[in-house]
C-alpha atoms as a PDB file:
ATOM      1  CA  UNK A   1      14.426 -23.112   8.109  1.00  0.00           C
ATOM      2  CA  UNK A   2      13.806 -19.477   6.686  1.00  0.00           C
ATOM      3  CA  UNK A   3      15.206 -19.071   3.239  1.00  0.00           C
ATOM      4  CA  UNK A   4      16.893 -15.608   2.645  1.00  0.00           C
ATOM      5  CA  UNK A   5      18.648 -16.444  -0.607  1.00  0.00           C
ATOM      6  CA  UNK A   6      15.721 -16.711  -3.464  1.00  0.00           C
ATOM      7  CA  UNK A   7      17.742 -18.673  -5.890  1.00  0.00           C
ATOM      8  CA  UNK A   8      16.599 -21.582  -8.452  1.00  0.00           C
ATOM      9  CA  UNK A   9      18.738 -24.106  -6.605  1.00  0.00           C
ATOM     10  CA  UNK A  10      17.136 -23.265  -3.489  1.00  0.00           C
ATOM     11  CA  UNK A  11      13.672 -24.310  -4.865  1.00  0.00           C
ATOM     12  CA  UNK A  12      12.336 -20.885  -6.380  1.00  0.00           C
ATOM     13  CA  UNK A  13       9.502 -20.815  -8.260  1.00  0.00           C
ATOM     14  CA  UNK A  14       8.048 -17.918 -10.458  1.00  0.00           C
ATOM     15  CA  UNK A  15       5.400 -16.126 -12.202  1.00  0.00           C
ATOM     16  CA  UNK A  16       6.266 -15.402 -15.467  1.00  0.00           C
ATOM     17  CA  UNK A  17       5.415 -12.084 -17.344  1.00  0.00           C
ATOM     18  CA  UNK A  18       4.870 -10.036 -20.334  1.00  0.00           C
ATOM     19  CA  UNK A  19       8.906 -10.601 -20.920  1.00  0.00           C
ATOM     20  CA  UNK A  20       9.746 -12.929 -18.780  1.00  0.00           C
ATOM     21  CA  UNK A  21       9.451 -17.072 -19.209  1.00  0.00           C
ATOM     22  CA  UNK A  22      10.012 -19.531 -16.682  1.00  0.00           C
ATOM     23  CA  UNK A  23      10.687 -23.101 -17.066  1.00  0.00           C
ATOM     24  CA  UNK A  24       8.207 -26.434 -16.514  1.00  0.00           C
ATOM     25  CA  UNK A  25       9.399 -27.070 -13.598  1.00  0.00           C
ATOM     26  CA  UNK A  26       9.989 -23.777 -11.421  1.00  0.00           C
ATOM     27  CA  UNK A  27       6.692 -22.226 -13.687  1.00  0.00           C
ATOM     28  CA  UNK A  28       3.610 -21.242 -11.198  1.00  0.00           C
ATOM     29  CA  UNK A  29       0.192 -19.768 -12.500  1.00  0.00           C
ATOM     30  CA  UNK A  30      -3.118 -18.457 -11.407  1.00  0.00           C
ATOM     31  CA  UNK A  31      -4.769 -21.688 -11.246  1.00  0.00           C
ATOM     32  CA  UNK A  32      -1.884 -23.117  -9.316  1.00  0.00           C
ATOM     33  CA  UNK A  33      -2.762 -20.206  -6.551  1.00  0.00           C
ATOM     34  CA  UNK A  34      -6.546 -20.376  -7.003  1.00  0.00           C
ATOM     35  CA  UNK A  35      -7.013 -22.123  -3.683  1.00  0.00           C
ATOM     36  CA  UNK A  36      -4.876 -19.813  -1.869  1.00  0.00           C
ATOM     37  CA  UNK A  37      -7.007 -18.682   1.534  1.00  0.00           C
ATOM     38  CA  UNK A  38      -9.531 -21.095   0.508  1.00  0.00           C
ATOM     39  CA  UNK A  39     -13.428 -20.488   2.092  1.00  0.00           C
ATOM     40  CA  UNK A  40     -12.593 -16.576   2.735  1.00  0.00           C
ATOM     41  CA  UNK A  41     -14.230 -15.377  -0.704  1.00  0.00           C
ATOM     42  CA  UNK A  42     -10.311 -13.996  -1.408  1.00  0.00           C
ATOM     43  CA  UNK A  43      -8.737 -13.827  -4.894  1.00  0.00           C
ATOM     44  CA  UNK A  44      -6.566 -16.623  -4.239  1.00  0.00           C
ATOM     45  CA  UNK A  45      -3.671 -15.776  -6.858  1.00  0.00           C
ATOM     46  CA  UNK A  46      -3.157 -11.551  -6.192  1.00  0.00           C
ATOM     47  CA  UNK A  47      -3.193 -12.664  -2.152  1.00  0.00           C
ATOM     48  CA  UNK A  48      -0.250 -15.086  -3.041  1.00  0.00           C
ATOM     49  CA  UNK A  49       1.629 -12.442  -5.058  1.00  0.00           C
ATOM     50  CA  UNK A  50       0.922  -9.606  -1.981  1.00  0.00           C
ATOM     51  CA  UNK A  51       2.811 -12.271   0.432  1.00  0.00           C
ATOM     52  CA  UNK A  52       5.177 -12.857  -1.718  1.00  0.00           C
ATOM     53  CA  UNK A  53       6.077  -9.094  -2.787  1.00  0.00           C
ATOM     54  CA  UNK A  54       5.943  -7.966   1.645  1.00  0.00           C
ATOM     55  CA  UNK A  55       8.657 -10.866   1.935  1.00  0.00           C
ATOM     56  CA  UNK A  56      10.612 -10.074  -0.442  1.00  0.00           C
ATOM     57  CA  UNK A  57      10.604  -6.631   0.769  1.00  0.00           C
ATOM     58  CA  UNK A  58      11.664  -8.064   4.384  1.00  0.00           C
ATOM     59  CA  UNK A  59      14.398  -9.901   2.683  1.00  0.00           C
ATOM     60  CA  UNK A  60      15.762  -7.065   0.714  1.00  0.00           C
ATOM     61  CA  UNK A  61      15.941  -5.202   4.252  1.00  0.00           C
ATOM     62  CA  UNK A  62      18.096  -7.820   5.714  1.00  0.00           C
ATOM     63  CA  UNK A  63      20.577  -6.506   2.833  1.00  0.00           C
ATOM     64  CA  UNK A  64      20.105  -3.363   2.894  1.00  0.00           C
ATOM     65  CA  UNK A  65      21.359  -3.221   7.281  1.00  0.00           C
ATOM     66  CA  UNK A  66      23.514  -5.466   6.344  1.00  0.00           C
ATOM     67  CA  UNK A  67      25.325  -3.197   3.951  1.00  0.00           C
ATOM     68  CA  UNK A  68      24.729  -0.145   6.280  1.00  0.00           C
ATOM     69  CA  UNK A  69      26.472  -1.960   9.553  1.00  0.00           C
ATOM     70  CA  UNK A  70      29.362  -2.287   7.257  1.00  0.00           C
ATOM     71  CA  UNK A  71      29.008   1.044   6.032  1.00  0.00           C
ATOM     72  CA  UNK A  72      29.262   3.120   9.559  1.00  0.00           C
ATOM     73  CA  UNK A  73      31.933   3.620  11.945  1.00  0.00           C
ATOM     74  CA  UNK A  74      29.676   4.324  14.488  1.00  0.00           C
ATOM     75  CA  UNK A  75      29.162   1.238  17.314  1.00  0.00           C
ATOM     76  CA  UNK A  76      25.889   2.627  17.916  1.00  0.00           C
ATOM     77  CA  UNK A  77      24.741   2.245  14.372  1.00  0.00           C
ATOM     78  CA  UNK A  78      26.669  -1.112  13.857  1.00  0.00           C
ATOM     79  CA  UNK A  79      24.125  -2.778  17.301  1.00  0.00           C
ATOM     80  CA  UNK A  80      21.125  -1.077  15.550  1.00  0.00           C
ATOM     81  CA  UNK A  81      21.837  -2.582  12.089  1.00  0.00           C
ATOM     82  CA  UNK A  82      22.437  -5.833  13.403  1.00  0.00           C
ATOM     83  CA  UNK A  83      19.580  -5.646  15.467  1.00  0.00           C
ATOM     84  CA  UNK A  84      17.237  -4.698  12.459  1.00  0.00           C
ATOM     85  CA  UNK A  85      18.667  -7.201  10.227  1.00  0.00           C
ATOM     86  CA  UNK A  86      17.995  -9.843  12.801  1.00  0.00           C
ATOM     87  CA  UNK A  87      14.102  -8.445  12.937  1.00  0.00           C
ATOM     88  CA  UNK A  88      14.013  -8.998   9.264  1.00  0.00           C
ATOM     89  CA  UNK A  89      14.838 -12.615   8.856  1.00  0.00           C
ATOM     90  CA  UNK A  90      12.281 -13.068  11.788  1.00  0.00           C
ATOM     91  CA  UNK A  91      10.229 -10.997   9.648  1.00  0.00           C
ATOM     92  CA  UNK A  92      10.472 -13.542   6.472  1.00  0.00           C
ATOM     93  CA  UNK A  93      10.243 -16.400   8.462  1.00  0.00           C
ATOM     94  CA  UNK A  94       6.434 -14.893   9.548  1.00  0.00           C
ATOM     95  CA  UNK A  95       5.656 -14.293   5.894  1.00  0.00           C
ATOM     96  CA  UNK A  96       6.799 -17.627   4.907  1.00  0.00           C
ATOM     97  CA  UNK A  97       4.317 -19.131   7.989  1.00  0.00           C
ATOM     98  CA  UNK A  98       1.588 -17.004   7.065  1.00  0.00           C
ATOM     99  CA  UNK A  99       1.940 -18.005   3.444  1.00  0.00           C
ATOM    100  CA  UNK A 100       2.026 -22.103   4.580  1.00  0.00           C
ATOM    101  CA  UNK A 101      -0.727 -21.260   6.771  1.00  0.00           C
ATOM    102  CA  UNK A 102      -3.062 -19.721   3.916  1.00  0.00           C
ATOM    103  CA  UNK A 103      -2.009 -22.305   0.803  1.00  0.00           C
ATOM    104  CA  UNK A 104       0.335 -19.595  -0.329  1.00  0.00           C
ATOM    105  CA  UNK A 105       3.585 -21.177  -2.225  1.00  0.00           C
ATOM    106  CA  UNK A 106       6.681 -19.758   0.007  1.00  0.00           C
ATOM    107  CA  UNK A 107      10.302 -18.854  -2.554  1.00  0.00           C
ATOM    108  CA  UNK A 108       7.906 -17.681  -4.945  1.00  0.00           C
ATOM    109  CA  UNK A 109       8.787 -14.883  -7.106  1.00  0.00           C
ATOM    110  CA  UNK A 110       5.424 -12.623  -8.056  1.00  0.00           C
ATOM    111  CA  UNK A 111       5.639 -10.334 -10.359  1.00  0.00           C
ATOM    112  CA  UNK A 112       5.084  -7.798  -7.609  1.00  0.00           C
ATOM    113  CA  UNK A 113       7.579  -9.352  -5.527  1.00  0.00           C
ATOM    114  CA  UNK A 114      10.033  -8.941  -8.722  1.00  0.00           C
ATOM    115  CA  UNK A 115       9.171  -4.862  -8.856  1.00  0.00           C
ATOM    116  CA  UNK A 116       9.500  -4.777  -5.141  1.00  0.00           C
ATOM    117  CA  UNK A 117      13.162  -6.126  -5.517  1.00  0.00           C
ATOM    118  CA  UNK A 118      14.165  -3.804  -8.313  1.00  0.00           C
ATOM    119  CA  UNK A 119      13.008  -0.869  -6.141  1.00  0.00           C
ATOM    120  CA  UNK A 120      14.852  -2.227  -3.310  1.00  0.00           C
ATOM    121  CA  UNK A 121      17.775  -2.342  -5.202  1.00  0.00           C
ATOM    122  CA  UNK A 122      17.890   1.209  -5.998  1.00  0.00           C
ATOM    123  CA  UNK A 123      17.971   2.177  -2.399  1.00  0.00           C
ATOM    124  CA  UNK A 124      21.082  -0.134  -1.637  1.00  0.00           C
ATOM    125  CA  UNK A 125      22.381   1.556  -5.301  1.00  0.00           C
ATOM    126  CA  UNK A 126      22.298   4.844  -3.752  1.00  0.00           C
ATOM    127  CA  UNK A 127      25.142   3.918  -1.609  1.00  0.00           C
ATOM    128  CA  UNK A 128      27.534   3.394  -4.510  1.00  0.00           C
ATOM    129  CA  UNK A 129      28.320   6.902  -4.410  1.00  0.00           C
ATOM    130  CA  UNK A 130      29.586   6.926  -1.004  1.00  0.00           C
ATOM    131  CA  UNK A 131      32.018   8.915  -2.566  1.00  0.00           C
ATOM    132  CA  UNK A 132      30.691  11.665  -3.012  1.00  0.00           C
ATOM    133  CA  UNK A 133      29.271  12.187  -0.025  1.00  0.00           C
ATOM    134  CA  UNK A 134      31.615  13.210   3.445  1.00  0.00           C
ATOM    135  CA  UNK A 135      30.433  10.235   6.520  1.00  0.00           C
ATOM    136  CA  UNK A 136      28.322  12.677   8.203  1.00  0.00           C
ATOM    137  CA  UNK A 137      25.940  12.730   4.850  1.00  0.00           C
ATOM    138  CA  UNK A 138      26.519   9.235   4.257  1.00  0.00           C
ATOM    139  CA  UNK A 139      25.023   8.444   7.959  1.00  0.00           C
ATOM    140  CA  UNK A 140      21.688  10.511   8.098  1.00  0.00           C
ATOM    141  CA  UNK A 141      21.377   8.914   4.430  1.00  0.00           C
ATOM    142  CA  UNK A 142      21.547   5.746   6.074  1.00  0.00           C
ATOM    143  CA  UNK A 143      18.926   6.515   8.687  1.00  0.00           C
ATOM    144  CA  UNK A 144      16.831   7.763   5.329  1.00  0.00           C
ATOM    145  CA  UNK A 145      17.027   4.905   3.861  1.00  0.00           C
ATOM    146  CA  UNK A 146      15.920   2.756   7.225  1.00  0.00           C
ATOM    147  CA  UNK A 147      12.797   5.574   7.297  1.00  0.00           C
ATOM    148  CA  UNK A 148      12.152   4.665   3.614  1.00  0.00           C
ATOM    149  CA  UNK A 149      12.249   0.580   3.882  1.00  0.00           C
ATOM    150  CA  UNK A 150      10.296   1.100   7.538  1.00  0.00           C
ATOM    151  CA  UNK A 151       7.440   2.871   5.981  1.00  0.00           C
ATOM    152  CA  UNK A 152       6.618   0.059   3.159  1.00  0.00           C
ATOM    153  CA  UNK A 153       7.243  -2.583   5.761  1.00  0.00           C
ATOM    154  CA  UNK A 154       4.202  -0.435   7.920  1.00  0.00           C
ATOM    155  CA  UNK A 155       2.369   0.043   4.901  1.00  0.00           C
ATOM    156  CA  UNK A 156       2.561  -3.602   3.875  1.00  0.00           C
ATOM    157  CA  UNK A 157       1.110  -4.970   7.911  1.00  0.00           C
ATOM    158  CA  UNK A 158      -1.258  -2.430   7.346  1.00  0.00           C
ATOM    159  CA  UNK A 159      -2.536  -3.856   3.995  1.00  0.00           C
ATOM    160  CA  UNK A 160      -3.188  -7.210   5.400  1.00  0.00           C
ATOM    161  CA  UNK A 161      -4.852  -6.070   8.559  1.00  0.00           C
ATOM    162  CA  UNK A 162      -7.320  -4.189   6.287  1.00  0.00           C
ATOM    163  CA  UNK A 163      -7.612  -7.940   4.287  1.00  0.00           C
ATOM    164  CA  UNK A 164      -7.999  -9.592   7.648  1.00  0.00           C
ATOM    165  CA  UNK A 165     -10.646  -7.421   9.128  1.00  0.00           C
ATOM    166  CA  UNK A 166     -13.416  -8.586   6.680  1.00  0.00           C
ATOM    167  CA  UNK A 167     -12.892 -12.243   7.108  1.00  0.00           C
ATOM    168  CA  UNK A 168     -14.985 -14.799   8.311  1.00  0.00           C
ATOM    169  CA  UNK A 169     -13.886 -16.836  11.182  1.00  0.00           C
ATOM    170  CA  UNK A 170     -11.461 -19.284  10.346  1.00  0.00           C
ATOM    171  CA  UNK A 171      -8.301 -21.033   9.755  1.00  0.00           C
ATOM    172  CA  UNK A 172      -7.210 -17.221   7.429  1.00  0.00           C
ATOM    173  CA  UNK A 173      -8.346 -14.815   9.963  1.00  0.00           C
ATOM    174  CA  UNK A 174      -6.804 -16.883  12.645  1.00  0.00           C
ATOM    175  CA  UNK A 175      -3.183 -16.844  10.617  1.00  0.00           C
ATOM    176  CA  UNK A 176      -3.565 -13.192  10.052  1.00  0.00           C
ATOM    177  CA  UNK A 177      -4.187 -12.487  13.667  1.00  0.00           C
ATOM    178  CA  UNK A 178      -1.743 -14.689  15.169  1.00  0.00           C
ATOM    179  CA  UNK A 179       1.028 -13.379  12.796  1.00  0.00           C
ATOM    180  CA  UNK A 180       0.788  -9.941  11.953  1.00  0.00           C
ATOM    181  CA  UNK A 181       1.263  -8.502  15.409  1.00  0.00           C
ATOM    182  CA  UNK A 182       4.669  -9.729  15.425  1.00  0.00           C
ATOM    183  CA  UNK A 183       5.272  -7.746  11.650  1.00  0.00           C
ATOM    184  CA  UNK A 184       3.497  -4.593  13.329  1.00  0.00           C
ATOM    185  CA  UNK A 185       5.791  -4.523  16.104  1.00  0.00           C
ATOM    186  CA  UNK A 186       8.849  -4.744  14.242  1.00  0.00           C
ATOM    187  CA  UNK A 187       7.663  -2.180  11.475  1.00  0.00           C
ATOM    188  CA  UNK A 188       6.894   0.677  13.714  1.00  0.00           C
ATOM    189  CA  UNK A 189      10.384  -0.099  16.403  1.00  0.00           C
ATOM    190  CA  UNK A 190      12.195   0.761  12.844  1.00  0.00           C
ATOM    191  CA  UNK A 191       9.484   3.368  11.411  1.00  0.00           C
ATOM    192  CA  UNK A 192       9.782   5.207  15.029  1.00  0.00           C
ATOM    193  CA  UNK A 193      13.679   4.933  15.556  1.00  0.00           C
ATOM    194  CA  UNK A 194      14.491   6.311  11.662  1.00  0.00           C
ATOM    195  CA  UNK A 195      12.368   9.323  12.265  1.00  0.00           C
ATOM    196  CA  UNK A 196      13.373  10.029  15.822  1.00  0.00           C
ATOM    197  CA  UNK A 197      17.298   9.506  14.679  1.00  0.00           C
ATOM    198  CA  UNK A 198      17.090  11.750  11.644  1.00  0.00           C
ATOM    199  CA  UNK A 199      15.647  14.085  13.488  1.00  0.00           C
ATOM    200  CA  UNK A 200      18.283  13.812  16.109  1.00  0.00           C
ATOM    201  CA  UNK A 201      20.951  14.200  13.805  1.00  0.00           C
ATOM    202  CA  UNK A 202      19.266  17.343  11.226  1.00  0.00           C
ATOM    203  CA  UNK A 203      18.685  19.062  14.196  1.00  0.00           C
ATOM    204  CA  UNK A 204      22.127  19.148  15.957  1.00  0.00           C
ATOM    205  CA  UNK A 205      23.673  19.589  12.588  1.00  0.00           C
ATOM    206  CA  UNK A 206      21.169  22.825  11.783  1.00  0.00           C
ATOM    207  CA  UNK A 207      22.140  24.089  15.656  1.00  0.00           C
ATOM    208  CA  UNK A 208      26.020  24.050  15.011  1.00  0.00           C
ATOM    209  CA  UNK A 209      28.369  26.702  13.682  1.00  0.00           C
ATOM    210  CA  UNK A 210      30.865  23.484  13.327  1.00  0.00           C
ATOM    211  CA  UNK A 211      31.649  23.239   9.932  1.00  0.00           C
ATOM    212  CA  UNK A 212      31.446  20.212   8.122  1.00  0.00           C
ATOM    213  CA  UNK A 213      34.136  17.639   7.178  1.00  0.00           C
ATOM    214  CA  UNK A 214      35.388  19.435   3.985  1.00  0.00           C
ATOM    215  CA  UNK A 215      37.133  21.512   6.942  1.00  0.00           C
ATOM    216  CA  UNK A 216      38.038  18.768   9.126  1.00  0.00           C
ATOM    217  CA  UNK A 217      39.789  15.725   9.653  1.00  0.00           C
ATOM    218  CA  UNK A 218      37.627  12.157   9.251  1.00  0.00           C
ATOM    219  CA  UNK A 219      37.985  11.540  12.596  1.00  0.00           C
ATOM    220  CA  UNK A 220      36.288  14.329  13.701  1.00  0.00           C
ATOM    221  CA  UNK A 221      33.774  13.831  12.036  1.00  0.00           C
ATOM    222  CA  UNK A 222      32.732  10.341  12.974  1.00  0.00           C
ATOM    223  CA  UNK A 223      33.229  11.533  16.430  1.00  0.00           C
ATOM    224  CA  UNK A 224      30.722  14.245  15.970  1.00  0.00           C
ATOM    225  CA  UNK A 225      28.114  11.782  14.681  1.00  0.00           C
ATOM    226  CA  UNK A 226      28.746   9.748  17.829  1.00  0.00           C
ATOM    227  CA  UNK A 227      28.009  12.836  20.042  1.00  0.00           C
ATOM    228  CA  UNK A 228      24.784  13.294  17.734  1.00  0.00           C
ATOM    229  CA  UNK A 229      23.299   9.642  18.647  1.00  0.00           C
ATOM    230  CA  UNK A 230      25.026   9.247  21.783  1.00  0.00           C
END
């Protein structure tokens, strides 16, 4: 069963740092990872932190449309958000087999994977000032921040397609191969419908001599969004 809640009771173990100390039992080190893609000439321990910092990225997204689907009033949005969030616990469930497949420990918290989470968190953040902001900013910020998460979920496939290119035949490059297709797929649906839906939206906004919310009611507004993505 995929975990999506990286907690201690549900079996976490970490890395520690500079600052940071772990205890006995949760603590993981470089020589615990050194057999990680075993046979492939790989350096066992940063491959296991990589894995661990894309899935944590993945799991961070399932948050992040979570919070947007509640956000919007738009149906449209709402189906889409659900839809990604769906693709991203499929997406750490693939991480997590990849990571079984190459020796990799899965709820493991990397030090990259910790960085990777405090950006992540910065992005959802952002949203806290929803006040600020009338619903037709709030929704193309939305879209933004899909285009943002998208790209690093691209750039991390990419990464290990790269690593898996210059293997040897074997039990790694088979893993890679089988798996990362999948990851592709759902990187570039989101990467493609972000950009395409931003530029939907800046462009009918740039076109009209409507003014914005300050001048009209809420409603209007959210209707106008729905015309923009209908």
């Amino acid at each position: 069963m995929t975990t999506t809640r990286v907690q201690p009771d549900t079996g976490t173990t970490i890395k520690p740092g500079p600052r940071l100390e772990a205890p006995p039992e949760r603590l993981v080190t470089d020589a615990d990872l050194a057999d990680v893609a075993p046979g492939t000439g790989l350096n066992g321990p940063f491959l296991a932190d990589l894995l661990a910092s894309a899935a944590a990225h993945e799991n961070d997204g399932k948050n992040l449309f979570q919070a947007l689907g509640h956000m919007t009033a738009n149906p449209a949005l709402q189906a889409k958000f659900k839809q990604f969030r769906e693709d991203s616990v499929a997406a750490v469930a693939t991480y997590e087999e990849l990571a079984t497949r190459l020796g990799a420990p899965i709820r493991y918290i990397s030090p990259p994977a910790r960085m990777t989470e405090a950006m992540d968190a910065k992005l959802l953040e952002a949203f806290t000032l929803g006040g600020s902001a009338d619903p037709l900013v709030l929704e193309l910020k939305g879209v933004e921040a899909v285009l943002l998460a998208a790209t690093l979920c691209v750039a991390n496939v990419s990464l290990f397609e790269h690593i898996a290119a210059g293997l040897p035949e074997g039990e790694a490059k088979s893993a890679f191969d089988e798996l990362l297709p999948t990851l592709a797929d759902a990187g570039a649906r989101h990467l493609v419908w972000a950009a395409d839906t931003q530029r939907t939206m800046v462009t009918s906004q740039a076109g009209s001599k409507l003014v914005q919310s300050a001048l009209g009611v809420a409603e209007d507004v959210v209707g106008r969004i729905k015309q923009v993505l209908r």
